[in-house]
Protein backbone atom coordinates (compact mmCIF):
# COMPACT_ATOMS: atom_id res chain seq x y z
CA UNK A 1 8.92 17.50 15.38
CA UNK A 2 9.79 16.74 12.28
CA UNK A 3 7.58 13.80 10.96
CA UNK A 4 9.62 13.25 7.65
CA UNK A 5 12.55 12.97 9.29
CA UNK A 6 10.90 10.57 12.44
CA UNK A 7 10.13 8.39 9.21
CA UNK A 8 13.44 8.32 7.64
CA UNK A 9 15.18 7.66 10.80
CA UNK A 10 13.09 4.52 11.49
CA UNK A 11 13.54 3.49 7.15
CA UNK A 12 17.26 4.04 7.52
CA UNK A 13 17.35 1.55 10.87
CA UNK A 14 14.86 -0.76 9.20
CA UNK A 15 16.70 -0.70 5.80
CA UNK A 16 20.22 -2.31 7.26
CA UNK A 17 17.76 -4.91 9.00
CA UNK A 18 16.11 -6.15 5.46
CA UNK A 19 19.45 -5.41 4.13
CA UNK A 20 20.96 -8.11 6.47
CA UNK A 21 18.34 -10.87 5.88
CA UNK A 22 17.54 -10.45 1.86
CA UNK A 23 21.11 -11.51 0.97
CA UNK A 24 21.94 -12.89 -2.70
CA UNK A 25 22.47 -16.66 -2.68
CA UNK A 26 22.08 -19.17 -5.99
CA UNK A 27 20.96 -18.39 -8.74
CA UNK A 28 22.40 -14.85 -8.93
CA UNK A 29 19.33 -13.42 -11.29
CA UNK A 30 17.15 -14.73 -8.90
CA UNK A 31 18.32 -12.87 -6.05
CA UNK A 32 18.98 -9.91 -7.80
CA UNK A 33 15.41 -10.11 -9.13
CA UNK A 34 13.91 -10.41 -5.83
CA UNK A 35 16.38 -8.33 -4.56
CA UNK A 36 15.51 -5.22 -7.16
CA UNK A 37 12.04 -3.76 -5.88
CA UNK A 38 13.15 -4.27 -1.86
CA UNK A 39 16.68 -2.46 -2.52
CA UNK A 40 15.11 0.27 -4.36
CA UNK A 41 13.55 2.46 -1.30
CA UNK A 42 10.18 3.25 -1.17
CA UNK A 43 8.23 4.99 1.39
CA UNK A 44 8.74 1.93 4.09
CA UNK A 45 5.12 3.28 5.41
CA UNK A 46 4.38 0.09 6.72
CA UNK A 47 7.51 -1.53 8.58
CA UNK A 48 7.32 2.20 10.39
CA UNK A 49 4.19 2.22 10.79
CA UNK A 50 4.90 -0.95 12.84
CA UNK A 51 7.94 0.04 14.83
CA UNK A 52 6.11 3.10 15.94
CA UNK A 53 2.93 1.14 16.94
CA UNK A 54 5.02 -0.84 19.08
CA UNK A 55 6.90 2.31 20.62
CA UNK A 56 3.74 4.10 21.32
CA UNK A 57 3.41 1.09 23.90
CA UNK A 58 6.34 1.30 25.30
CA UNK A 59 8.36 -1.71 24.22
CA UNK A 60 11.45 -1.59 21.47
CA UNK A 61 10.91 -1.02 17.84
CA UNK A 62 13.79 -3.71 17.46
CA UNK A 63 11.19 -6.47 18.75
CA UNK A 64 8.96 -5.67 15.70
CA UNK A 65 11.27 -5.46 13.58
CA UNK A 66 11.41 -9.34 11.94
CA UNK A 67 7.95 -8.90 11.52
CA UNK A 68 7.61 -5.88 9.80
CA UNK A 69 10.51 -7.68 7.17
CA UNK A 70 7.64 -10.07 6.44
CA UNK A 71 4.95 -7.19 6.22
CA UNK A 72 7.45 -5.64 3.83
CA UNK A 73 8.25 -8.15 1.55
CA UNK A 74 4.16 -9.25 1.48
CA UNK A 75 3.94 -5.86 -0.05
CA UNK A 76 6.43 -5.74 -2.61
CA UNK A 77 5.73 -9.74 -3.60
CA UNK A 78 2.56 -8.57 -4.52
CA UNK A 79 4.20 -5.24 -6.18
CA UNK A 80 6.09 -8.12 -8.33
CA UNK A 81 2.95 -9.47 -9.78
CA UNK A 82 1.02 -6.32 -9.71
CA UNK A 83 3.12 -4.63 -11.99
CA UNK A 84 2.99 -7.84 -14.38
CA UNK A 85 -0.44 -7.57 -14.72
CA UNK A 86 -0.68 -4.19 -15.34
CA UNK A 87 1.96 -4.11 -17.33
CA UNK A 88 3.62 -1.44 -16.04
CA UNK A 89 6.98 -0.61 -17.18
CA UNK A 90 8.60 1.73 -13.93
CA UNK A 91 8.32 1.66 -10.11
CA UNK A 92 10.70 3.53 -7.76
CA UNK A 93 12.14 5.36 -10.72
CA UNK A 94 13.89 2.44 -11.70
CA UNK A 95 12.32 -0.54 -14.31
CA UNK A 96 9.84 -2.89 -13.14
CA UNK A 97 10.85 -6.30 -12.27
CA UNK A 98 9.86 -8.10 -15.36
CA UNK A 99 11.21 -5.62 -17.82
CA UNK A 100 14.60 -5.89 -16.06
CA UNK A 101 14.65 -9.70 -15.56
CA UNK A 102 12.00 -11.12 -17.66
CA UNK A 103 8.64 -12.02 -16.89
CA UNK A 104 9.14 -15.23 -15.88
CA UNK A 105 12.09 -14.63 -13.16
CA UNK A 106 10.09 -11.81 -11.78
CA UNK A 107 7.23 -14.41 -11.03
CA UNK A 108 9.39 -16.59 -9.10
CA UNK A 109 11.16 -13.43 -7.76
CA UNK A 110 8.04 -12.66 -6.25
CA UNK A 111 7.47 -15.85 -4.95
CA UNK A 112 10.86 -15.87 -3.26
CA UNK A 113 9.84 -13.05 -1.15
CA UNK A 114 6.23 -14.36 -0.44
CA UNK A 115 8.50 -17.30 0.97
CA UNK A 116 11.15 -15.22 2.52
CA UNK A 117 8.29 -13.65 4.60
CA UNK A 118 7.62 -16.02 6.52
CA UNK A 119 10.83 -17.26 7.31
CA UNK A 120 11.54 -13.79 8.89
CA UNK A 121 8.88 -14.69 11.54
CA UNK A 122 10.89 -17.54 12.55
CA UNK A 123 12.75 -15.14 14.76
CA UNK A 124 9.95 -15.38 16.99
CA UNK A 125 9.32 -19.06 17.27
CA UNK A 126 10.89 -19.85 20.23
CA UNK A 127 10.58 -16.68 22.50
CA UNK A 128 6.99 -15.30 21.98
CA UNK A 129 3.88 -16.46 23.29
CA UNK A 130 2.06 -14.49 19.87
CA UNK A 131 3.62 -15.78 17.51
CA UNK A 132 1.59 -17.79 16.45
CA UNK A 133 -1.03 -15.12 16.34
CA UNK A 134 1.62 -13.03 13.81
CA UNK A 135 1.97 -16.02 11.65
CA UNK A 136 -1.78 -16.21 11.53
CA UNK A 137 -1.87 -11.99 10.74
CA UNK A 138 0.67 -12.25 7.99
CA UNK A 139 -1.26 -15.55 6.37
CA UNK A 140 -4.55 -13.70 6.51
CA UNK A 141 -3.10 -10.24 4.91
CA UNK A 142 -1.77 -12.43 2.13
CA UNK A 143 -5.09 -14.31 1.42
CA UNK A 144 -7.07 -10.59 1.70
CA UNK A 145 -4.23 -9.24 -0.54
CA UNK A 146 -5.14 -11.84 -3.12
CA UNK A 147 -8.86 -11.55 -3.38
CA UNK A 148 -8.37 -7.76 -3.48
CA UNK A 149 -6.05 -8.05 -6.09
CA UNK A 150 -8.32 -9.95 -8.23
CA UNK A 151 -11.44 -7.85 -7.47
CA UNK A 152 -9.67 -4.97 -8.56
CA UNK A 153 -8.58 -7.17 -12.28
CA UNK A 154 -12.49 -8.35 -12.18
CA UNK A 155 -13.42 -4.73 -12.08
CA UNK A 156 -11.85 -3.44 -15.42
CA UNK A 157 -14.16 -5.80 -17.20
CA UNK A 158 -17.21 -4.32 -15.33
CA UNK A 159 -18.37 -0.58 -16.59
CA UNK A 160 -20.25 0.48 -13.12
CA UNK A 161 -18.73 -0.56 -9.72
CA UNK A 162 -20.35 0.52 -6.82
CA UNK A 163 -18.70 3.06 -4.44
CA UNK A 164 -18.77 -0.39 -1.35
CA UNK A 165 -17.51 -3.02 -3.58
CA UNK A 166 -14.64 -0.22 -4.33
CA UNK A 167 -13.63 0.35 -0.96
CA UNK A 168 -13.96 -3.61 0.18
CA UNK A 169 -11.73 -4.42 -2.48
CA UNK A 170 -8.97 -1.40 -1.30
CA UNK A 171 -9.44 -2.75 2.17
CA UNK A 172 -8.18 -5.95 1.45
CA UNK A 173 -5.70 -5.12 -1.28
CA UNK A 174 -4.55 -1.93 0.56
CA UNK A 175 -5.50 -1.57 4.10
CA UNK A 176 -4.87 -5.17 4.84
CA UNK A 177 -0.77 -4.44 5.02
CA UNK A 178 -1.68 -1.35 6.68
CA UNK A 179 -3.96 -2.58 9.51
CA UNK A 180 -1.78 -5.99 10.46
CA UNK A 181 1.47 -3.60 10.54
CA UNK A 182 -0.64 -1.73 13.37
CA UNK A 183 -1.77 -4.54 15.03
CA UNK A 184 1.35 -6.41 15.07
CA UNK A 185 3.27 -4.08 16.19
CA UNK A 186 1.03 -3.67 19.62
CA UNK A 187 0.99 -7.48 19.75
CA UNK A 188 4.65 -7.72 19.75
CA UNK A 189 4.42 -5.18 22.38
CA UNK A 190 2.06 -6.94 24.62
CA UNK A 191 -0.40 -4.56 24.50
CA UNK A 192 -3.91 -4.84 25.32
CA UNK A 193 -6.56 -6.76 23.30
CA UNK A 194 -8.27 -2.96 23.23
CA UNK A 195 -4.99 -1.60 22.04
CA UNK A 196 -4.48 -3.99 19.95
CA UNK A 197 -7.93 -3.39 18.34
CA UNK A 198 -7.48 0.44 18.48
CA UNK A 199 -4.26 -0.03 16.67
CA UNK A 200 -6.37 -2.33 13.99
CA UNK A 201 -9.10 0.30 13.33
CA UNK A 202 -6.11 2.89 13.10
CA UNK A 203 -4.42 0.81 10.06
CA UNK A 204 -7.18 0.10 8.59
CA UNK A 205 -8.45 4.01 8.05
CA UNK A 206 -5.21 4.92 7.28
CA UNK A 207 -4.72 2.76 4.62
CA UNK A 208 -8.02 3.52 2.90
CA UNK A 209 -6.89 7.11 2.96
CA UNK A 210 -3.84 6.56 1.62
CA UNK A 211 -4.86 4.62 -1.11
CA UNK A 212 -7.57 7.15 -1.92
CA UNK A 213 -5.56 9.73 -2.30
CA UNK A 214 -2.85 7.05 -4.05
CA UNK A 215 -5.31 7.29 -6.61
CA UNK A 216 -5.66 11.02 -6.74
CA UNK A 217 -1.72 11.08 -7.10
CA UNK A 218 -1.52 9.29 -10.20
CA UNK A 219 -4.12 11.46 -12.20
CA UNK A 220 -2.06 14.85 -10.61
CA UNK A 221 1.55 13.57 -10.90
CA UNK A 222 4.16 13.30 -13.43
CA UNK A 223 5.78 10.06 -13.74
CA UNK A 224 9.11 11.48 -12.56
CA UNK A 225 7.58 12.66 -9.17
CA UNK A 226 5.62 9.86 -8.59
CA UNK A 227 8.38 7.05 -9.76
CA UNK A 228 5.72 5.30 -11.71
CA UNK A 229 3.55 4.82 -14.77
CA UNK A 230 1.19 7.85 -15.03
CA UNK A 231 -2.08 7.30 -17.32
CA UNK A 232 -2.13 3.13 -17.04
CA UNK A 233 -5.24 3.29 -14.37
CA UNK A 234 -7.38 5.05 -17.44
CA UNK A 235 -6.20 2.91 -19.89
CA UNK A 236 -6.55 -0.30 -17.95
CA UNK A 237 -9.94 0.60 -17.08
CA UNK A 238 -8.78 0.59 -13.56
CA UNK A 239 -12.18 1.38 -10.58
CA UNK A 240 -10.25 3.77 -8.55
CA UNK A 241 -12.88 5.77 -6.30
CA UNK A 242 -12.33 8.92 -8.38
CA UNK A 243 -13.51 6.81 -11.57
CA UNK A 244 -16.54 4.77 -9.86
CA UNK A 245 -17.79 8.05 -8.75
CA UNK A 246 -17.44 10.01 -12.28
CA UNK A 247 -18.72 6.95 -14.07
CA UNK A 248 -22.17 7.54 -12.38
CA UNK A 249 -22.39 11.27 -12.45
CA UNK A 250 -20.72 12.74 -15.36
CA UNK A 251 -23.41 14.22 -17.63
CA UNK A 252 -23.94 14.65 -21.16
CA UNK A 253 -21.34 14.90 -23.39
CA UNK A 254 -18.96 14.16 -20.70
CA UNK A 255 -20.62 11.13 -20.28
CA UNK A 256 -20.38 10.08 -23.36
CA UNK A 257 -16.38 10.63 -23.83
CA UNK A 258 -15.70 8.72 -20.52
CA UNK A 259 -17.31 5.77 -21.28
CA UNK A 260 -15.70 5.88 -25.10
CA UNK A 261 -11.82 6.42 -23.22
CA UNK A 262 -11.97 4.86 -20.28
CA UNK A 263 -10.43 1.62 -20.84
CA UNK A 264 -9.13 2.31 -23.99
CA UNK A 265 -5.63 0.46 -23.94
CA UNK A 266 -4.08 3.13 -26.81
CA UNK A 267 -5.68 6.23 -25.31
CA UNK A 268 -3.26 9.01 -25.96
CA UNK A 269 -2.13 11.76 -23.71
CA UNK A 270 -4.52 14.42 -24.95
CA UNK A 271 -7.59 11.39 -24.59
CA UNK A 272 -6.14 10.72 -20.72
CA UNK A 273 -5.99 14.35 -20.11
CA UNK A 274 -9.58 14.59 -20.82
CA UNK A 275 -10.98 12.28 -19.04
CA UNK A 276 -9.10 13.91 -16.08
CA UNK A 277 -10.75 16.89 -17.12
CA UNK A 278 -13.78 15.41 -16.86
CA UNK A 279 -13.07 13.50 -13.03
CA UNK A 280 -12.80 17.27 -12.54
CA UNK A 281 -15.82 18.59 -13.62
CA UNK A 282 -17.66 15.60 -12.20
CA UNK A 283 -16.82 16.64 -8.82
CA UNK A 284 -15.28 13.19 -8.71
CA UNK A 285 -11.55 14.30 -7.44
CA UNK A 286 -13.56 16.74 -4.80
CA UNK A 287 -15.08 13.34 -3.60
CA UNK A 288 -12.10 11.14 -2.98
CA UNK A 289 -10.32 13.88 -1.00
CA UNK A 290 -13.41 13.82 1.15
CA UNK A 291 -13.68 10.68 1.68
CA UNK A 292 -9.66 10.11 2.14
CA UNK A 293 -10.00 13.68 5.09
CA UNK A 294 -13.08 10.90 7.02
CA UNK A 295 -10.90 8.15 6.90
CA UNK A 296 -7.87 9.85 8.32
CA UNK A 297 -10.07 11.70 10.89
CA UNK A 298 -11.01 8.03 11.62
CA UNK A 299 -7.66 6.80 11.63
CA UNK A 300 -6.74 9.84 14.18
CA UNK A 301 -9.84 9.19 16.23
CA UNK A 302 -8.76 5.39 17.06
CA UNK A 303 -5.75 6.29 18.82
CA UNK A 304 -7.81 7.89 21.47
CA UNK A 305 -7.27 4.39 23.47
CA UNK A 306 -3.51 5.01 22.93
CA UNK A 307 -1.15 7.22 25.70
CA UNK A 308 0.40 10.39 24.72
CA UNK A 309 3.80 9.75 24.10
CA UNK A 310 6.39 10.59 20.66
CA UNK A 311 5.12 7.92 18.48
CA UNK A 312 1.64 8.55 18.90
CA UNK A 313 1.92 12.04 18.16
CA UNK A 314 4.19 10.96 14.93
CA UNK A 315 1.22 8.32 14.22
CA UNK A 316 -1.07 11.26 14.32
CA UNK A 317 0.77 13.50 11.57
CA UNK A 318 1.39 9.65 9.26
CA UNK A 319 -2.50 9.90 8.94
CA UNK A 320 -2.35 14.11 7.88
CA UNK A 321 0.21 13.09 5.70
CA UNK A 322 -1.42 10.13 4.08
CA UNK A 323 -3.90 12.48 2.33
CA UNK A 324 -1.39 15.71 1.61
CA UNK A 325 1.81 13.85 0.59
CA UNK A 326 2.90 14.52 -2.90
CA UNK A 327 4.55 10.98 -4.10
């Protein structure tokens, strides 16, 4: 089986879906605003993830597939504002939002598509028993998304962050998406309330691991592979798990340069190179890919509840390829 290609088949089918329903209307730079981080590709990790969770169950991945438009555009709404606030300048490859529109387009680009995401869940309004319960899934993601997002800004005025307030913060900033594309994809299925929990566990874990090793990527990437700024989560101070964990074991002189660059906004190449240097010696990058292998041994582990079938075996090689993927 070839997982890659299992993915891409599901992207292309879910692709001329959001294609379909994120059409331009009035103003034109608004649409095309909203319209420029959606249209631009991406992994689609969690609209798959979504469809597959409600194969491995045995219903269509066309009945989950209005739902994982709103999961999708959640995500890249809060890509929008991320990249705002980090300032970044690139994401796909391609310029960020507010550098291509201006910053104050991109903020009501991104809260087209908060808005757009929930009118894709009108779809099921009149012929679902749950969906009220997805309504409720997507609202909650968004709220968890929120408060993750702004633990993560509270941390880069903090110098020690502890490794638990790390990963609560990833689990509602990252995992959330992660564990309600699971979990709604069983519901739409009308699986089991122990599927449906097995399926939540499962999203969870494998959205810690990927965002573990999301982390990793950015300090062992170039910007070209990656599609994205490479060096910003050093100079913006950013708590990644790699960091929290160097920050309390680098000794000496190591010490002593981390806490000088780290979170220095005009640290230069050689300065960022270093302090990767120094996540090295720390042990710090050995850590995280630890700690991403439990959580997608976890993730693995949860679908014990689930029948053998295709999608669970393809769900089984997304969580091995959460923590070895290159981009």
């Amino acid at each position: 089986m070839d997982l890659k290609q299992e993915i891409q088949n599901r992207a292309n089918i879910f692709n001329e879906s959001l294609n379909q329903f994120l059409v331009r209307n009035k103003p034109d730079n608004l649409y095309d605003a909203a319209r420029h981080l959606p249209m631009a590709g991406g992994k689609r990790l969690r609209p798959v993830l979504s469809m597959l969770c409600c194969e491995a169950v045995g219903s269509s991945h066309k009945d989950v597939i209005p739902f994982a438009i709103g999961v999708e555009l959640i995500h890249n709404f809060s890509l929008v504002h991320d990249d705002i606030m980090d300032k970044s300048h690139l994401r796909r490859n391609l310029p960020t939002v507010h550098i291509e529109y201006g910053e104050p387009t991109a903020i009501i680009a991104g809260d087209l598509l908060f808005a757009k995401a929930f009118e894709a869940l009108e779809k099921y309004s009149k012929k679902m028993n749950g969906y009220c319960r997805l309504y409720e899934l997507l609202l909650r993601s968004v709220i968890e998304v929120c408060e993750g997002q702004q633990f993560d800004m509270n941390f880069e005025k903090r110098h020690l962050v502890s490794e638990e307030e790390y990963l609560n913060m990833i689990e509602k900033k990252t995992a959330a998406l992660f564990r309600i594309s699971s979990e709604g994809g069983a519901l739409t299925a009308e699986a089991s309330e122990q599927v449906q929990q097995s399926f939540s566990i499962y999203g969870t874990s494998l959205g810690l691991a990927f965002q573990i090793h999301d982390d990793y990527l950015d300090m062992s990437s170039t910007e070209e592979s990656l599609g994205k700024d490479i060096g910003n989560d050093i100079r913006n101070g950013k708590k990644t798990l790699i960091a929290v964990h160097a920050l309390t074991h680098a000794k000496g002189e190591n010490k002593k340069v981390l806490n000088r660059i780290f979170g220095k906004r005009d640290a230069t190449e050689d300065e960022i190179q270093k302090v990767y240097s120094i996540f090295r010696d720390a042990g710090s990058i050995e850590y995280a890919k630890q700690k991403a292998l439990i959580y997608s041994s976890k993730a693995i582990k949860a679908l014990d509840e689930v029948a053998d079938n295709d999608a669970k075996k393809i769900l089984i090689g997304l969580a091995n390829y959460a923590i070895t993927r290159e981009n």
